[in-house]
Protein backbone atom coordinates (compact mmCIF):
# COMPACT_ATOMS: atom_id res chain seq x y z
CA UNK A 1 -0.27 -44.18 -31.08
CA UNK A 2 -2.99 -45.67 -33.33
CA UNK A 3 -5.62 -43.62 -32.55
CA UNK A 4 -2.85 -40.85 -33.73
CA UNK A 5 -2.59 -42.22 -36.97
CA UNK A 6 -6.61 -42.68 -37.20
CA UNK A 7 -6.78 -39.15 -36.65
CA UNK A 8 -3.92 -38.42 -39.30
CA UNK A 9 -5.09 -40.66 -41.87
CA UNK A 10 -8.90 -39.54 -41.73
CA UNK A 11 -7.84 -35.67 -42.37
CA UNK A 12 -5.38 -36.77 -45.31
CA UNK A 13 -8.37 -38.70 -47.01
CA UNK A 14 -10.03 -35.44 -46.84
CA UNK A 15 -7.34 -33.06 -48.21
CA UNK A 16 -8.43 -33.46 -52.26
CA UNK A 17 -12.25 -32.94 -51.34
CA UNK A 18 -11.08 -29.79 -49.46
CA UNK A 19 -9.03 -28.48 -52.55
CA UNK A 20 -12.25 -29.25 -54.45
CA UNK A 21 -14.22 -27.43 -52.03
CA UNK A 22 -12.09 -24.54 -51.07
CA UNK A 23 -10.13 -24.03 -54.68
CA UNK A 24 -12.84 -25.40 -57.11
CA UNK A 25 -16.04 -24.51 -55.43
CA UNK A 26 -17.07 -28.34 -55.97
CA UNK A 27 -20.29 -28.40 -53.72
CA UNK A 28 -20.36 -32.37 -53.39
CA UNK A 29 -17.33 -32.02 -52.19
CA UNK A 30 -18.21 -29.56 -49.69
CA UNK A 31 -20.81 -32.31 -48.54
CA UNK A 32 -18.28 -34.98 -47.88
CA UNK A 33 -15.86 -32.74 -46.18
CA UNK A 34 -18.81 -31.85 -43.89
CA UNK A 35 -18.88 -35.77 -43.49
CA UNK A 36 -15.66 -36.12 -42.99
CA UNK A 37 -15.41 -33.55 -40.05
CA UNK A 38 -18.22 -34.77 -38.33
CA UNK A 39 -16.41 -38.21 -38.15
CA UNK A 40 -13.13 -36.51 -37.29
CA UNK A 41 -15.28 -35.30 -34.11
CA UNK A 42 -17.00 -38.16 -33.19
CA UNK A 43 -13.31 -39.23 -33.44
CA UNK A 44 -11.95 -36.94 -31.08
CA UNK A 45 -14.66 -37.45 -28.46
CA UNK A 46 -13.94 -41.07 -28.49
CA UNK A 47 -10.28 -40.27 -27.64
CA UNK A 48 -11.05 -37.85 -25.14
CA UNK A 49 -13.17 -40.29 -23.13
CA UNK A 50 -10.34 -43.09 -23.44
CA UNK A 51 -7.95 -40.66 -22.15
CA UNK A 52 -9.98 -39.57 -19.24
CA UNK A 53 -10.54 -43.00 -18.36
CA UNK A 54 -7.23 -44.20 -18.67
CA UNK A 55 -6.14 -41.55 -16.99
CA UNK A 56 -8.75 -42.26 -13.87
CA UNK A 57 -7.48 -46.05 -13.71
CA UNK A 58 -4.06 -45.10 -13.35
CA UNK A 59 -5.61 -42.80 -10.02
């Protein structure tokens, strides 16, 4: 469940610069929310391949 909480705690860090964003119309914040989802997909992709291949092993 690690991974899980990777996941969880990399979209919580980005929760203020969203308000900023979103409520304030802070455009450096914009930037590093654009940063921050590009991790959050690189992320995901590295999850999807370890589930795919731990899925294949148990096969």
């Amino acid at each position: 469940m690690s991974r899980f909480s990777e996941v969880k705690d990399l979209i919580l860090s980005l929760e203020g610069d969203f308000e900023k964003f979103y409520d304030k119309g802070n455009q450096a914040a914009g930037t590093r929310v654009r940063g921050g989802m590009q991790q959050l997909k690189t992320l995901a992709q590295e999850i999807r391949s370890e589930v795919q291949s731990l899925k294949n092993e148990k096969n």
